[in-house]
PDB file of N, CA and C in Angstrom:
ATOM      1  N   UNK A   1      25.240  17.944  -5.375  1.00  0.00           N
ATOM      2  CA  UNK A   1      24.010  18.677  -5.148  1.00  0.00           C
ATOM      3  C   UNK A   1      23.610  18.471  -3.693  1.00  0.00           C
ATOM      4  N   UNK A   2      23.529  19.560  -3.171  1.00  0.00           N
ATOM      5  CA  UNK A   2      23.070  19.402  -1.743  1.00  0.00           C
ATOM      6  C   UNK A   2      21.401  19.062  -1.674  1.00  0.00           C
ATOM      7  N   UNK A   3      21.445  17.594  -0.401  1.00  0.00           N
ATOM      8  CA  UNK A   3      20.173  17.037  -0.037  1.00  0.00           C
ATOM      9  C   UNK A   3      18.767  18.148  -0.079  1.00  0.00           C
ATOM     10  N   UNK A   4      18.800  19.127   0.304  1.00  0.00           N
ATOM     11  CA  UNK A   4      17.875  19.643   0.629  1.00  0.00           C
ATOM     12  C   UNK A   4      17.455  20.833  -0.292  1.00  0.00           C
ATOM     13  N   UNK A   5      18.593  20.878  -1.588  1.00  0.00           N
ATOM     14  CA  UNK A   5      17.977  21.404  -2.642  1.00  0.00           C
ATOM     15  C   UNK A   5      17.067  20.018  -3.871  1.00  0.00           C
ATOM     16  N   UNK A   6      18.051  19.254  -3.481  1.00  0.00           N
ATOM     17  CA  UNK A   6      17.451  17.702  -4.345  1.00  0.00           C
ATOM     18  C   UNK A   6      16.058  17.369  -4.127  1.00  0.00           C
ATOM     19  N   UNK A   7      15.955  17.194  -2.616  1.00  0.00           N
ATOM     20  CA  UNK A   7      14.445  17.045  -1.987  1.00  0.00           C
ATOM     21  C   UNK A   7      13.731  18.139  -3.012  1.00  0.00           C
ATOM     22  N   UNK A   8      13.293  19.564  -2.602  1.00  0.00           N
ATOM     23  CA  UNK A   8      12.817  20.632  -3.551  1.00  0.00           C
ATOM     24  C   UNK A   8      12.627  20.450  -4.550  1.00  0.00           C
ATOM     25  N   UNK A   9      13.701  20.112  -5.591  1.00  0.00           N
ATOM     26  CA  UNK A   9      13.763  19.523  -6.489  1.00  0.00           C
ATOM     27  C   UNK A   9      12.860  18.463  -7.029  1.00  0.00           C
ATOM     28  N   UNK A  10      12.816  17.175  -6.390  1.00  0.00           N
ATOM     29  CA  UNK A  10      11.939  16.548  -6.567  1.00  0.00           C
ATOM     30  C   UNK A  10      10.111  16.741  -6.681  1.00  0.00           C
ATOM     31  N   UNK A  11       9.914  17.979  -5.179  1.00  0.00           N
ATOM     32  CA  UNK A  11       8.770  18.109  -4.800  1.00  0.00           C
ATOM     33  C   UNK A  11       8.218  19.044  -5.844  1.00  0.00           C
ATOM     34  N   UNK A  12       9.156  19.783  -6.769  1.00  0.00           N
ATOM     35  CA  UNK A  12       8.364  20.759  -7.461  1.00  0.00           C
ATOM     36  C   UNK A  12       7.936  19.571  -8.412  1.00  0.00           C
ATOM     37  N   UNK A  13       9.031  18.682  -8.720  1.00  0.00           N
ATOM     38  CA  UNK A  13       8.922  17.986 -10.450  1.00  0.00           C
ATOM     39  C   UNK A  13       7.910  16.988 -10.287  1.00  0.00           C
ATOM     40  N   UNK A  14       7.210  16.579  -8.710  1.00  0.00           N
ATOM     41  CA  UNK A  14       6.305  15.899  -9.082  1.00  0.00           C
ATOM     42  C   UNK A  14       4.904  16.953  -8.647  1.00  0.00           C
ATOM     43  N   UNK A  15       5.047  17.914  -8.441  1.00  0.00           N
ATOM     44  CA  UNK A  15       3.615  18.645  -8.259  1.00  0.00           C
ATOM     45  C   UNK A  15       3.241  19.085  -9.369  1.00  0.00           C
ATOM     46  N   UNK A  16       4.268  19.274 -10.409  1.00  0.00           N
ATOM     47  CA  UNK A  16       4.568  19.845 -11.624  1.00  0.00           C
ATOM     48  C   UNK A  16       3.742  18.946 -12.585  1.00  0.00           C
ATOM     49  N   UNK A  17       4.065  17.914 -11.972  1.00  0.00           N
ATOM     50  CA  UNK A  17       3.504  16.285 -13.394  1.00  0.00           C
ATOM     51  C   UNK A  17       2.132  16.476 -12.529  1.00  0.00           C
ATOM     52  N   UNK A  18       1.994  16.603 -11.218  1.00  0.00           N
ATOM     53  CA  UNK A  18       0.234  16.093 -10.911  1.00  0.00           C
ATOM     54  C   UNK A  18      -0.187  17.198 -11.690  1.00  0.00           C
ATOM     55  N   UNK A  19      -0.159  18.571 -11.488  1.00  0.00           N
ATOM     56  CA  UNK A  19      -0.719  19.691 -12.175  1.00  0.00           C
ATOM     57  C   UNK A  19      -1.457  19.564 -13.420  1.00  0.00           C
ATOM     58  N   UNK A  20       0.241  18.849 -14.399  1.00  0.00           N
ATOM     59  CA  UNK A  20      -0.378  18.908 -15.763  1.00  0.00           C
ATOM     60  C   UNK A  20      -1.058  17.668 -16.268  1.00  0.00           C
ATOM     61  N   UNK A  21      -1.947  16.970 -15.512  1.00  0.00           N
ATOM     62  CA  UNK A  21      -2.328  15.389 -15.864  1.00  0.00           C
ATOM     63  C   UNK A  21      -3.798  15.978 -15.981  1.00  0.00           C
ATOM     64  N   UNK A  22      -4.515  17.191 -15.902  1.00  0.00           N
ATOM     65  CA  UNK A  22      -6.152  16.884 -15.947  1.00  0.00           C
ATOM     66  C   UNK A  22      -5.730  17.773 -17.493  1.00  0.00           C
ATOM     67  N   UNK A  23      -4.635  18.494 -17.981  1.00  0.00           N
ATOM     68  CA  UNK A  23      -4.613  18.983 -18.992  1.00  0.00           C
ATOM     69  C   UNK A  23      -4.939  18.115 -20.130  1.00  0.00           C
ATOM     70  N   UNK A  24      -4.302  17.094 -20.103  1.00  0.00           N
ATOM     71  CA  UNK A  24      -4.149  16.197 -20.776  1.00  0.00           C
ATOM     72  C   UNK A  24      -5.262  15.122 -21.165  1.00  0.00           C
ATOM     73  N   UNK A  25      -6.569  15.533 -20.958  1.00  0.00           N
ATOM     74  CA  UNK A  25      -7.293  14.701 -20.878  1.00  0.00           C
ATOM     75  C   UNK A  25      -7.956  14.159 -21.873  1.00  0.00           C
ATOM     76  N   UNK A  26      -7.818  14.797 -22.891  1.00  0.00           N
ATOM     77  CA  UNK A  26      -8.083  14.168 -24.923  1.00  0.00           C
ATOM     78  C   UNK A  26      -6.924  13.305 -25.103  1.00  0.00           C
ATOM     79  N   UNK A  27      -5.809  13.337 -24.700  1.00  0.00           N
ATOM     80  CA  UNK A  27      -4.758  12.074 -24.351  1.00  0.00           C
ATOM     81  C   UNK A  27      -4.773  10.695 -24.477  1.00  0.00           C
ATOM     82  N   UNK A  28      -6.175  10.283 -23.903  1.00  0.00           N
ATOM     83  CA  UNK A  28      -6.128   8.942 -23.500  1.00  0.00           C
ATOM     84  C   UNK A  28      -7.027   8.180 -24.346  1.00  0.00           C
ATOM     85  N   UNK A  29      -7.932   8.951 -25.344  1.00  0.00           N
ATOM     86  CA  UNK A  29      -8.943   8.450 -25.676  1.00  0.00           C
ATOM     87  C   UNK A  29      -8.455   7.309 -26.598  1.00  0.00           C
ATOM     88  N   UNK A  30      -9.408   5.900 -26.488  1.00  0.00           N
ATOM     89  CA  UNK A  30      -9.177   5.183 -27.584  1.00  0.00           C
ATOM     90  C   UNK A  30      -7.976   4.382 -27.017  1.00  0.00           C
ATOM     91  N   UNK A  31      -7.605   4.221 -25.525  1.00  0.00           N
ATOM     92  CA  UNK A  31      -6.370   3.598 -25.548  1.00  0.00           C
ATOM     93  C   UNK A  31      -6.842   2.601 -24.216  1.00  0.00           C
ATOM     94  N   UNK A  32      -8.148   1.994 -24.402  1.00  0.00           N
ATOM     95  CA  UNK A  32      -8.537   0.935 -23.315  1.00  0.00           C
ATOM     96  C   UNK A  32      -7.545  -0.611 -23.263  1.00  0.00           C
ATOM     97  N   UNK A  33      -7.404  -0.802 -24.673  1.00  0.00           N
ATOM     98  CA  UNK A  33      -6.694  -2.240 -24.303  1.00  0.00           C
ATOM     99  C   UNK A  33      -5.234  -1.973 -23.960  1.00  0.00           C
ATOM    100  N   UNK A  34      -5.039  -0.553 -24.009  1.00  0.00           N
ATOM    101  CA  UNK A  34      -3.295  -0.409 -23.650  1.00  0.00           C
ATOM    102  C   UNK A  34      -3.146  -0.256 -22.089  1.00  0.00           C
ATOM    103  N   UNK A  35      -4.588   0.151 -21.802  1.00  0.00           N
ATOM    104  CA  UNK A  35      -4.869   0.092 -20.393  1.00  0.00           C
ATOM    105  C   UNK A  35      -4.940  -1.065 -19.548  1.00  0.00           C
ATOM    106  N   UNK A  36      -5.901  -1.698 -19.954  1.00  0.00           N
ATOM    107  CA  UNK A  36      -5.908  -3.166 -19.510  1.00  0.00           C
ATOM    108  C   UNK A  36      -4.655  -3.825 -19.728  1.00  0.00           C
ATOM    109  N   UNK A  37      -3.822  -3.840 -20.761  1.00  0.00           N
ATOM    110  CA  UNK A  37      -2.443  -4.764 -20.451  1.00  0.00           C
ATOM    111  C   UNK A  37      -1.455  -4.134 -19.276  1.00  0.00           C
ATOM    112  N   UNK A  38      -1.551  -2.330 -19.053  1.00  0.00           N
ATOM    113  CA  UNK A  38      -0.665  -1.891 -18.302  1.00  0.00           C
ATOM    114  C   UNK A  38      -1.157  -2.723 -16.773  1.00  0.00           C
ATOM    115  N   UNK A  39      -2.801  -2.454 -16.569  1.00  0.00           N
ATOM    116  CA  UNK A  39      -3.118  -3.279 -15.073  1.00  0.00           C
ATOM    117  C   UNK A  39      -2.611  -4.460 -15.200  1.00  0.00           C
ATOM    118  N   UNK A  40      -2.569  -5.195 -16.247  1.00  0.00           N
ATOM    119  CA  UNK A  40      -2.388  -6.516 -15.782  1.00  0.00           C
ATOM    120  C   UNK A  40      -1.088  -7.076 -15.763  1.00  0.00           C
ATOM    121  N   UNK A  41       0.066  -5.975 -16.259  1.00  0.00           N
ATOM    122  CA  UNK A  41       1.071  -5.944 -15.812  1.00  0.00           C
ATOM    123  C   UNK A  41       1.549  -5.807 -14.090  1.00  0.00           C
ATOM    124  N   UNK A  42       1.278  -4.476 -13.724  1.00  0.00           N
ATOM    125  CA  UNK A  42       1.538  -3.896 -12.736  1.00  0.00           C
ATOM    126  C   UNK A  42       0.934  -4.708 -11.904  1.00  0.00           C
ATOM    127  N   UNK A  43      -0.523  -5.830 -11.823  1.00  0.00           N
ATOM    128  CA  UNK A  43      -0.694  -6.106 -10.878  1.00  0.00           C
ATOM    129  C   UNK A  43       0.065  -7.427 -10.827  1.00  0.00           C
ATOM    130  N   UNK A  44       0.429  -8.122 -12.397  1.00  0.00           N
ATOM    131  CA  UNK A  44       1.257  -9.149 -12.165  1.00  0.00           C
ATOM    132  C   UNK A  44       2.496  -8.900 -11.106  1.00  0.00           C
ATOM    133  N   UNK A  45       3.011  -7.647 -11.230  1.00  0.00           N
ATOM    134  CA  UNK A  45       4.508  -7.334 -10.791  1.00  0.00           C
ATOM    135  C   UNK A  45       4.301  -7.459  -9.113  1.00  0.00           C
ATOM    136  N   UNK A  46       2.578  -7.208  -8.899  1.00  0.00           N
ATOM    137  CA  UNK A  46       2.435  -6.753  -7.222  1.00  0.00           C
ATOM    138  C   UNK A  46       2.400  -8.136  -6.744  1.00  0.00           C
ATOM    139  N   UNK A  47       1.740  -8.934  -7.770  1.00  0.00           N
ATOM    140  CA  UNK A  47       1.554 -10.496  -6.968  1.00  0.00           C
ATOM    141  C   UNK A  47       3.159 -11.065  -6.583  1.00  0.00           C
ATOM    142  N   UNK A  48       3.969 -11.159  -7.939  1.00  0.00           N
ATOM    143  CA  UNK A  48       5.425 -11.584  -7.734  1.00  0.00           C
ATOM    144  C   UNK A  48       5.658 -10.936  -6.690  1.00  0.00           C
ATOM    145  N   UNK A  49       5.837  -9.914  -6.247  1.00  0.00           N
ATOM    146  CA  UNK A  49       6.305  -8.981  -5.177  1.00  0.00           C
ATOM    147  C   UNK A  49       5.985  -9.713  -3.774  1.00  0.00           C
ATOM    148  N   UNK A  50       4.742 -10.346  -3.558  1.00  0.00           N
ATOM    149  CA  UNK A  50       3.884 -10.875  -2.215  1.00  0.00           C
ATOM    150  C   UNK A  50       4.650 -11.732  -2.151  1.00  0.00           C
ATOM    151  N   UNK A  51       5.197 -12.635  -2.622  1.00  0.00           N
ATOM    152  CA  UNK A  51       5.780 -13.802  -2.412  1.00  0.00           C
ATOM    153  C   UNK A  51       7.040 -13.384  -1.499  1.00  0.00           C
ATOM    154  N   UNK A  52       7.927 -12.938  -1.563  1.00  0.00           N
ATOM    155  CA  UNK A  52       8.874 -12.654  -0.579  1.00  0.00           C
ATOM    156  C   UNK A  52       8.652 -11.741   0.330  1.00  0.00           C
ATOM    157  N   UNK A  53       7.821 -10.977   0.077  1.00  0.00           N
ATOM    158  CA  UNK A  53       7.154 -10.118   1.164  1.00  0.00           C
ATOM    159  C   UNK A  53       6.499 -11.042   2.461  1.00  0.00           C
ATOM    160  N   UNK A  54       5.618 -12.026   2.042  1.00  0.00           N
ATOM    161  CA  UNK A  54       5.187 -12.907   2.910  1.00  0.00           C
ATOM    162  C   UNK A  54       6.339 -14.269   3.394  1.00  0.00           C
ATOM    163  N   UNK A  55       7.534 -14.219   2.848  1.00  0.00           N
ATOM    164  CA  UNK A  55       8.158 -15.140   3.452  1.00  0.00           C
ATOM    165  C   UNK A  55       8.863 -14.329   4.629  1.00  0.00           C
ATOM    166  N   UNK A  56       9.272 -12.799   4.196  1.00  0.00           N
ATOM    167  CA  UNK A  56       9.774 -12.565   5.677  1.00  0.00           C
ATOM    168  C   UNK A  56       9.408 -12.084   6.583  1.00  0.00           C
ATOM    169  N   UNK A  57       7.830 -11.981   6.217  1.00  0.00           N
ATOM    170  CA  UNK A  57       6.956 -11.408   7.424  1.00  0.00           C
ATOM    171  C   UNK A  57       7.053 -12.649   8.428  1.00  0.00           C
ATOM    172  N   UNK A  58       6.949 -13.484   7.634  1.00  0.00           N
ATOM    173  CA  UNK A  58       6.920 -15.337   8.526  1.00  0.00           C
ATOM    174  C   UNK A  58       7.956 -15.413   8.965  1.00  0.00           C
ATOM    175  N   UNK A  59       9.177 -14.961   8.572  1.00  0.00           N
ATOM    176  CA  UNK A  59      10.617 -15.152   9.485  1.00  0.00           C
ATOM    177  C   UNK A  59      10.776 -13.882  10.367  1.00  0.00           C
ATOM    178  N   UNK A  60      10.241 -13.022  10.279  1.00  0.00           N
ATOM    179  CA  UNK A  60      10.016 -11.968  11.081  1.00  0.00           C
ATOM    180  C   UNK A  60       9.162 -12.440  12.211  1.00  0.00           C
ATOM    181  N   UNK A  61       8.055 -12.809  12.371  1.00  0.00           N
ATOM    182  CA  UNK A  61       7.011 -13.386  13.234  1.00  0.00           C
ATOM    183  C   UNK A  61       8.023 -14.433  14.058  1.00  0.00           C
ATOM    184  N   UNK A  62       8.304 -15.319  13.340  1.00  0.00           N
ATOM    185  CA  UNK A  62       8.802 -16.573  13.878  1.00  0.00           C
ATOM    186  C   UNK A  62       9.852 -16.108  14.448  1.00  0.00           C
ATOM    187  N   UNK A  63      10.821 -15.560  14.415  1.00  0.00           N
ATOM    188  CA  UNK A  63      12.038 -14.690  14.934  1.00  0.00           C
ATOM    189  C   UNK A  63      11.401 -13.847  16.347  1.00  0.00           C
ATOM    190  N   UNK A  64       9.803 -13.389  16.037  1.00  0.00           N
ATOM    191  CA  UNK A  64       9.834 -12.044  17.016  1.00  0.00           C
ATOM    192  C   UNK A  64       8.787 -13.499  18.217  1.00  0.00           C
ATOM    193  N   UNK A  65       8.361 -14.584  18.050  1.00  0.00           N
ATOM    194  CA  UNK A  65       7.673 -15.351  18.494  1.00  0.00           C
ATOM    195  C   UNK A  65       8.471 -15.940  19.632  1.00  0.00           C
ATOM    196  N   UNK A  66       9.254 -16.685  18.819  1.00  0.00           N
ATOM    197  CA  UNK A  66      10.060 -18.393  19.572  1.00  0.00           C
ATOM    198  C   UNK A  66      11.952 -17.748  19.677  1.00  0.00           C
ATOM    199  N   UNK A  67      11.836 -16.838  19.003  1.00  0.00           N
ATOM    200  CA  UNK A  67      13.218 -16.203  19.619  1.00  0.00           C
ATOM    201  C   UNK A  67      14.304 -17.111  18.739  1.00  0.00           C
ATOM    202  N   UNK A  68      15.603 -17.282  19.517  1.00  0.00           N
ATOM    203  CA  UNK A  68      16.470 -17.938  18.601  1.00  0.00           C
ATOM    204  C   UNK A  68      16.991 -19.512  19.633  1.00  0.00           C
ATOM    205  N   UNK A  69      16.786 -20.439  19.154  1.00  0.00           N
ATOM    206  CA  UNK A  69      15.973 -21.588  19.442  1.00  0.00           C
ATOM    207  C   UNK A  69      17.905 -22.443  19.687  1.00  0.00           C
ATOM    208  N   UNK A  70      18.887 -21.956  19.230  1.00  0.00           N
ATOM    209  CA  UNK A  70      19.947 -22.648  19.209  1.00  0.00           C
ATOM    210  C   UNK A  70      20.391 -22.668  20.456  1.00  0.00           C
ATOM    211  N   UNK A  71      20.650 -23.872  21.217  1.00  0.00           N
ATOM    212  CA  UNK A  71      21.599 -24.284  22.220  1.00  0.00           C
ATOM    213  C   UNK A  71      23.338 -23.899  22.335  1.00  0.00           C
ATOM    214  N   UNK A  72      24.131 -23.682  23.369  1.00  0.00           N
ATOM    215  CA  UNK A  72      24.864 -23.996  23.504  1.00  0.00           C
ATOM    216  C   UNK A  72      25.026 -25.129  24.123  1.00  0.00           C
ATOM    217  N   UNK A  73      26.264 -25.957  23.718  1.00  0.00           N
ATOM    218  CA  UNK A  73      26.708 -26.626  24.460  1.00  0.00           C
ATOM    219  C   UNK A  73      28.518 -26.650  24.803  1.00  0.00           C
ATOM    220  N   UNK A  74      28.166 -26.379  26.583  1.00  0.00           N
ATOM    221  CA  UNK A  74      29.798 -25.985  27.274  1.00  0.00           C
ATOM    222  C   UNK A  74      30.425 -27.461  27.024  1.00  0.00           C
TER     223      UNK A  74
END
């Protein structure tokens, strides 16, 4: 499949899903605690996520700071 029909592709299938989401709006009723476990999933997943995110911002920094610190010796 060529890239630039795929792209298209994509852009209809998600304008397609925003479209039909206010249809849907008798959908949800009655489904608060399924709600609350989905946040407290997803935000569990964002916290795990920070953790290596912030270790290589710090090796990134420290890398873009003090440079690369190893000697030769002739």
């Amino acid at each position: 499949m060529k890239p630039r029909l795929l792209s298209t592709l994509i852009i209809v299938v998600v304008a397609t899903g925003t479209a039909i989401i206010p249809l849907a709006g008798g959908a949800s009723v009655g489904t608060e605690p399924l709600r609350s476990v989905f946040f407290a999933f997803v935000s569990a997943i964002i916290a795990i996520q920070l953790v290596p995110a912030v270790i290589l911002l710090g090796c990134l920094l420290k890398s873009v700071f003090f440079g690369n610190e190893k000697k030769q010796e002739s």
